[in-house]
N, C-alpha and C. Protein backbone atom coordinates (compact mmCIF):
# COMPACT_ATOMS: atom_id res chain seq x y z
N UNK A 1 8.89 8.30 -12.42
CA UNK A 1 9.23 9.62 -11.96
C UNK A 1 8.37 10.62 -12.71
N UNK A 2 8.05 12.03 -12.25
CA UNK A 2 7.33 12.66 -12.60
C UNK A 2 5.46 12.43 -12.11
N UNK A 3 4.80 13.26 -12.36
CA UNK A 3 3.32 13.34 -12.62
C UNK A 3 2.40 12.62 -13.67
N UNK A 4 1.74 12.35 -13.39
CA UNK A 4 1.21 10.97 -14.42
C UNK A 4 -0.82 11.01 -14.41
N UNK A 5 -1.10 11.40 -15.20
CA UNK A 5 -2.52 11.16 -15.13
C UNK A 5 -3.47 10.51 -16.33
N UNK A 6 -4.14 9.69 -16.46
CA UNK A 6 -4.81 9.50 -17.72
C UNK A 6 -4.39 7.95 -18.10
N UNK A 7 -4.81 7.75 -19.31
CA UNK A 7 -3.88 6.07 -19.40
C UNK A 7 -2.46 6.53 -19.33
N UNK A 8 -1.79 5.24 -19.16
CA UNK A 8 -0.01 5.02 -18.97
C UNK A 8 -0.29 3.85 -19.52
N UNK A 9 0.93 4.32 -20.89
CA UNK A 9 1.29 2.95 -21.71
C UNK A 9 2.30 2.51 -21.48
N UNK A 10 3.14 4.06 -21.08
CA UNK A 10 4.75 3.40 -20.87
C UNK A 10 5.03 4.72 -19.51
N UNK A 11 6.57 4.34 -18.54
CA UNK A 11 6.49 4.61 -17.80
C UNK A 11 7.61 4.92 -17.55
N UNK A 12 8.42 5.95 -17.38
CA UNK A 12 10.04 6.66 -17.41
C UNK A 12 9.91 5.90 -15.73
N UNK A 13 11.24 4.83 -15.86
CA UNK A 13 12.40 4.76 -15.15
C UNK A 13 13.36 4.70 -14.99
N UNK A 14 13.78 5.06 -13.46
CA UNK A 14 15.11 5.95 -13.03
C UNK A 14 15.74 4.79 -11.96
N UNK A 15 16.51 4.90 -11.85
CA UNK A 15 17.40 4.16 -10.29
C UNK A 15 17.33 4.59 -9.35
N UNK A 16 16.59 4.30 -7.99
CA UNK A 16 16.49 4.27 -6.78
C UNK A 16 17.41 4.99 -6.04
N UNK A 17 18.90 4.74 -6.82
CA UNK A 17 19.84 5.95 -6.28
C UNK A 17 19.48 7.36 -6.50
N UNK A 18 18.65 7.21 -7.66
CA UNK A 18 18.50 8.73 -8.16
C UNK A 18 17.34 9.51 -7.52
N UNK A 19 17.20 10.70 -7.11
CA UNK A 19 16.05 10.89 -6.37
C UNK A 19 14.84 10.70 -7.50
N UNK A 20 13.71 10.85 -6.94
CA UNK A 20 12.22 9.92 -7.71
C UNK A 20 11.01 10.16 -6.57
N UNK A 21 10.07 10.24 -7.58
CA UNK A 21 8.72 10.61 -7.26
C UNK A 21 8.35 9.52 -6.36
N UNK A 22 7.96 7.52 -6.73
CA UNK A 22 7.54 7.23 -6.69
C UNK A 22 8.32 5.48 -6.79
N UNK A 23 8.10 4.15 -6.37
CA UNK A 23 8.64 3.11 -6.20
C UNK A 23 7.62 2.40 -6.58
N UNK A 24 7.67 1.60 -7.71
CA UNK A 24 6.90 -0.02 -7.73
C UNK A 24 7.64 -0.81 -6.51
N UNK A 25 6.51 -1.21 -5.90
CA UNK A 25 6.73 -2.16 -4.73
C UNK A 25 5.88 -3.50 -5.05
N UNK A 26 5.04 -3.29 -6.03
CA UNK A 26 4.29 -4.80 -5.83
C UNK A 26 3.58 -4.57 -7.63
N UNK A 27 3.47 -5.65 -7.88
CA UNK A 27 2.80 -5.74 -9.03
C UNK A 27 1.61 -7.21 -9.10
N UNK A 28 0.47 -7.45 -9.04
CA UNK A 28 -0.67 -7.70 -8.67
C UNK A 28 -1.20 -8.22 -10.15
N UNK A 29 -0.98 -9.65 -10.92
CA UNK A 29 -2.01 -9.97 -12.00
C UNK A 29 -3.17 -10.58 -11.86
N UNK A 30 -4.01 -9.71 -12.27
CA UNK A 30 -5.45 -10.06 -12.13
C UNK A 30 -6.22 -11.28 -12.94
N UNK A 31 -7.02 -11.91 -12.44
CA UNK A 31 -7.65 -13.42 -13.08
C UNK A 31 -8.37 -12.97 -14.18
N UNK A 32 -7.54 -14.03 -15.33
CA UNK A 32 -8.28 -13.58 -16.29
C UNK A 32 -10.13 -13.81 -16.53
N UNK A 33 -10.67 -13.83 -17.55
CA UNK A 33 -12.27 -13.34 -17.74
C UNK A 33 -12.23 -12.17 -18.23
N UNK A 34 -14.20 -12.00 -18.01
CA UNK A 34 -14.45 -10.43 -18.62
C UNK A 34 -13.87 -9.46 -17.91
N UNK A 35 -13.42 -8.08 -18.23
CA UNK A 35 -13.12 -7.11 -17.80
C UNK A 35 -14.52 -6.26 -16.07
N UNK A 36 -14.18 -6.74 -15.23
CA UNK A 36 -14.94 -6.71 -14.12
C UNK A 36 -15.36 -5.54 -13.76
N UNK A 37 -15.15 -4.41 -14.18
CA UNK A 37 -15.80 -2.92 -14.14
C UNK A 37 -14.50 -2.40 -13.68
N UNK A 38 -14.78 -0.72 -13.93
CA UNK A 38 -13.67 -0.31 -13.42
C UNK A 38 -13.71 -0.06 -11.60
N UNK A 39 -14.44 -0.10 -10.86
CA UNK A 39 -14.81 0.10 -9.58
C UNK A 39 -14.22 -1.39 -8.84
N UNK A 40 -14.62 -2.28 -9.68
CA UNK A 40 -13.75 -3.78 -9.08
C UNK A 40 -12.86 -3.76 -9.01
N UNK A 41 -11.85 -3.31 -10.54
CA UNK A 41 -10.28 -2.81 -10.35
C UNK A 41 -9.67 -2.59 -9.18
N UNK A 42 -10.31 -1.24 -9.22
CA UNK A 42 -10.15 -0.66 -8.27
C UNK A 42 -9.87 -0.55 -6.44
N UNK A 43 -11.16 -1.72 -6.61
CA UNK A 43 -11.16 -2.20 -5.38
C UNK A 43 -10.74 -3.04 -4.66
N UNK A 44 -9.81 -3.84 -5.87
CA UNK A 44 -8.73 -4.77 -5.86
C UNK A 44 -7.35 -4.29 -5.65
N UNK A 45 -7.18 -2.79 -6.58
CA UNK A 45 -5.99 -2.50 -6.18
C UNK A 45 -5.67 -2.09 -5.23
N UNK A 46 -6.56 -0.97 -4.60
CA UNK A 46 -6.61 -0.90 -3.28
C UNK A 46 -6.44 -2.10 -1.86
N UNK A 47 -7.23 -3.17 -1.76
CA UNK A 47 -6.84 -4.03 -1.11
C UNK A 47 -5.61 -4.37 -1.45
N UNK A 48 -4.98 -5.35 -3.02
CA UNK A 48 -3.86 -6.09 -2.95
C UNK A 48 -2.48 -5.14 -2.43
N UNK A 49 -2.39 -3.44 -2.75
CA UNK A 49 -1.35 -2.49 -3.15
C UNK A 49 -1.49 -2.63 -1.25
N UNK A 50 -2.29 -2.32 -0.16
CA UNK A 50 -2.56 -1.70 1.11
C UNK A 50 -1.58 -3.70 2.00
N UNK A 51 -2.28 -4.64 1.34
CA UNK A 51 -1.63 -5.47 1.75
C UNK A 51 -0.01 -5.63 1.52
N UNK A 52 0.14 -5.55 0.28
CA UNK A 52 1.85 -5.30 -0.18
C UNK A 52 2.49 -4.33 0.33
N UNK A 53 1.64 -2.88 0.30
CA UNK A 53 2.85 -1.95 1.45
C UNK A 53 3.26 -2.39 2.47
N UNK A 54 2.14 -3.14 3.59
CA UNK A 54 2.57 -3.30 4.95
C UNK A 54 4.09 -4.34 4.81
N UNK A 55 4.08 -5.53 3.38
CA UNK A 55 5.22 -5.97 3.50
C UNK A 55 6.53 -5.61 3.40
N UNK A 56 6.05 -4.65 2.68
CA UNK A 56 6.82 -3.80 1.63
C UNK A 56 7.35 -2.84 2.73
N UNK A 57 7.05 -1.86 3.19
CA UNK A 57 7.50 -0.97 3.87
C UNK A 57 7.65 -1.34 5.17
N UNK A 58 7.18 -2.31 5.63
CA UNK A 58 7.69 -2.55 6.86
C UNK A 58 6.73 -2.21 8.28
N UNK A 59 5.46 -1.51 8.02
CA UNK A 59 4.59 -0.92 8.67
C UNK A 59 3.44 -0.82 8.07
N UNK A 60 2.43 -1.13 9.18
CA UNK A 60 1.06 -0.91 8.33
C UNK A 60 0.42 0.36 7.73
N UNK A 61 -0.21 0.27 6.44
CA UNK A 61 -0.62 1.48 5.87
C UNK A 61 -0.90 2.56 6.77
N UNK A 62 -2.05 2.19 7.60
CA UNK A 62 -2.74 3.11 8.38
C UNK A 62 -1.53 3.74 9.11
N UNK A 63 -0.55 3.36 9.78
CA UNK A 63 0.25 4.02 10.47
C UNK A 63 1.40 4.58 9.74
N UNK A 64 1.87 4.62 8.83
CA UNK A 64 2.49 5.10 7.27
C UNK A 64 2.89 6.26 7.27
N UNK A 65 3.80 7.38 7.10
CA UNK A 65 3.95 8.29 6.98
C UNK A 65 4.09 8.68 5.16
N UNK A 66 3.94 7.15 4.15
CA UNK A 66 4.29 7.25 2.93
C UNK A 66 3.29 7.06 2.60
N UNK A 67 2.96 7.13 1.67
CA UNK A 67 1.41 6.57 0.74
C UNK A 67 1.78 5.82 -0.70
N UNK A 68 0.42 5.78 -1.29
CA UNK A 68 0.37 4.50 -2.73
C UNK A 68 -0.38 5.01 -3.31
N UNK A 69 0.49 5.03 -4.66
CA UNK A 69 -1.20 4.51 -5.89
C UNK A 69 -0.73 3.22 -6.51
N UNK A 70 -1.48 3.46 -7.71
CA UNK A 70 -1.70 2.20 -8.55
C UNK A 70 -1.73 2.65 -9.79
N UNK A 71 -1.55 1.65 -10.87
CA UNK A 71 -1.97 1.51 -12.17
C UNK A 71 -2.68 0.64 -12.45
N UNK A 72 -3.81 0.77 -13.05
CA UNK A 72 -4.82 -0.69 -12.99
C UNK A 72 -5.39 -0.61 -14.83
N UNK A 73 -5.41 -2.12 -14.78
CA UNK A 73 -6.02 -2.37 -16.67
C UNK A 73 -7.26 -1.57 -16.50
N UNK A 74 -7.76 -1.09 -17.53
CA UNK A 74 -8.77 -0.54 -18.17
C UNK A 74 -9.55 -1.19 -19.09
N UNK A 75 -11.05 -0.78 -19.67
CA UNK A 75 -11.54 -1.79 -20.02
C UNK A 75 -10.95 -1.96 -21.86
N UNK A 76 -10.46 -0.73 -22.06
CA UNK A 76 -9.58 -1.08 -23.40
C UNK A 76 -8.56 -2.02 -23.66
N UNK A 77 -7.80 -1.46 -22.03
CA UNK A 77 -6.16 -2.41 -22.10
C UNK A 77 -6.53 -4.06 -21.78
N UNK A 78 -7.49 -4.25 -20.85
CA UNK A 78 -7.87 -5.71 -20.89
C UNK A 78 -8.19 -6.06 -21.92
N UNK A 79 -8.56 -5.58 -22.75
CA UNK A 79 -9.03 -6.37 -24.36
C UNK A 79 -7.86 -6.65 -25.05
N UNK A 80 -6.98 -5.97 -24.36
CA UNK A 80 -5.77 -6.53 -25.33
C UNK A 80 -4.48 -7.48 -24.38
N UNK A 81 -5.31 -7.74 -23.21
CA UNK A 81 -4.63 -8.39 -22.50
C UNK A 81 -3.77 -8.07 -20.87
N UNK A 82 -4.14 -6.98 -20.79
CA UNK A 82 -3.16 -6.28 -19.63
C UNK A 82 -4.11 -6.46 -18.36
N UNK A 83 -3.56 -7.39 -18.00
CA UNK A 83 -4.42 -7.56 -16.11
C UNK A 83 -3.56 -6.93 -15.02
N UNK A 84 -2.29 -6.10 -14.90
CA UNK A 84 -1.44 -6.20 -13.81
C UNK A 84 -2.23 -4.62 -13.16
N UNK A 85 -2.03 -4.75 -11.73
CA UNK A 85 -2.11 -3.62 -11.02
C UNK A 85 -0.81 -3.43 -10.32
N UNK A 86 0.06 -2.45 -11.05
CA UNK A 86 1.09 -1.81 -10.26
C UNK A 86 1.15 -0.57 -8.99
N UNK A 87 1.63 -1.75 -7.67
CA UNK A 87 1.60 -0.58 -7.03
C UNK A 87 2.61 0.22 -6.96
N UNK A 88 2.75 1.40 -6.62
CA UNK A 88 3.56 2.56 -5.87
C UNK A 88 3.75 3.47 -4.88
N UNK A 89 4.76 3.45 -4.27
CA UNK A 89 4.70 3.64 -3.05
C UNK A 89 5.44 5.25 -3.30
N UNK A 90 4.86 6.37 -2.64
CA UNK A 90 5.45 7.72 -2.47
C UNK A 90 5.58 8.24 -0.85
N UNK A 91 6.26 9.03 -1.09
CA UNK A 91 6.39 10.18 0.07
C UNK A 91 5.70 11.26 -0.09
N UNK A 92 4.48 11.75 0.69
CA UNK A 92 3.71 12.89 -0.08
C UNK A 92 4.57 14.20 0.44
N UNK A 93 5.29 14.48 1.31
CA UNK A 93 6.69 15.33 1.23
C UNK A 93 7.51 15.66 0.22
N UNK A 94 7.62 14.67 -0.84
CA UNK A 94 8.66 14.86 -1.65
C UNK A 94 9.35 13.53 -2.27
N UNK A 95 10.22 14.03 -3.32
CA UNK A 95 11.08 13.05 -3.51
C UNK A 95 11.94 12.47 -2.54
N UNK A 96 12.24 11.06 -3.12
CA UNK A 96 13.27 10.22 -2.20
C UNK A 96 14.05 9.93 -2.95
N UNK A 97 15.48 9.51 -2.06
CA UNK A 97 16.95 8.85 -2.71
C UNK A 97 16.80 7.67 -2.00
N UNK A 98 16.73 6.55 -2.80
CA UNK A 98 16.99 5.16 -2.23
C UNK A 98 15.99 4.20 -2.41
N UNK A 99 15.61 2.95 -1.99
CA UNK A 99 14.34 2.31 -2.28
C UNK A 99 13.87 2.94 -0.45
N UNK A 100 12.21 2.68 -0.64
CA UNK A 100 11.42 2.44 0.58
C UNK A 100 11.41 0.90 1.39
N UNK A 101 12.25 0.12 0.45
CA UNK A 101 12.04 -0.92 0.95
C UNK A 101 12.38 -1.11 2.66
N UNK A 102 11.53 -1.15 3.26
CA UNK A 102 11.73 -1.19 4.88
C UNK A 102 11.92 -0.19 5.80
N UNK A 103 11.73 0.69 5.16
CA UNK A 103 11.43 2.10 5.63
C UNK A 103 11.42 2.00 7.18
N UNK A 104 10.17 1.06 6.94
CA UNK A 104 9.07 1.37 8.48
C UNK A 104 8.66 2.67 9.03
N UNK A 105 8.29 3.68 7.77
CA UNK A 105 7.79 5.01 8.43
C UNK A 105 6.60 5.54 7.85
């Protein structure tokens, strides 16, 4: 919940009952190795997060009335081990009460 920019080490959560910015819907661990640039990340989270909404919400991205970001390792946090890309699913309207799970909107 809330606005978030820059690294995220840690991450205020709330209950789904409670109204909220934003929903982890999918969480995505990446193969370990070297740290693959940040543009690969990227381009991973994008694909894996766009595939998980459509399960996730019930409808395909493109037709979506909700949107996503992500949290993706960095080339610091991979050195210390952190491969996951968390997605999240929002309403760019506003907060929601409840999960998105199955929305279909």
């Amino acid at each position: 919940d809330g606005d978030v920019e820059g690294e995220v080490s840690t991450v205020k959560t709330i209950d789904c009952a409670e109204p909220h910015d934003s929903e982890a819907f999918a969480s995505v661990i990446m193969d370990d190795g070297d740290f693959p640039g940040d543009q690969a990340v990227a381009d991973q989270a994008v694909a894996d997060c766009t595939t998980q909404f459509t399960s996730f919400v019930g409808i395909d991205y493109n037709a979506s009335a909700l949107n996503f970001s992500y949290y993706y390792p960095t080339s610091a946090s991979w050195e210390q081990g952190d491969r996951e890309i968390l997605c999240l699913v929002y309403d760019p309207a506003g907060q929601v009460t409840g999960t998105l799970a199955g929305a279909a909107r």
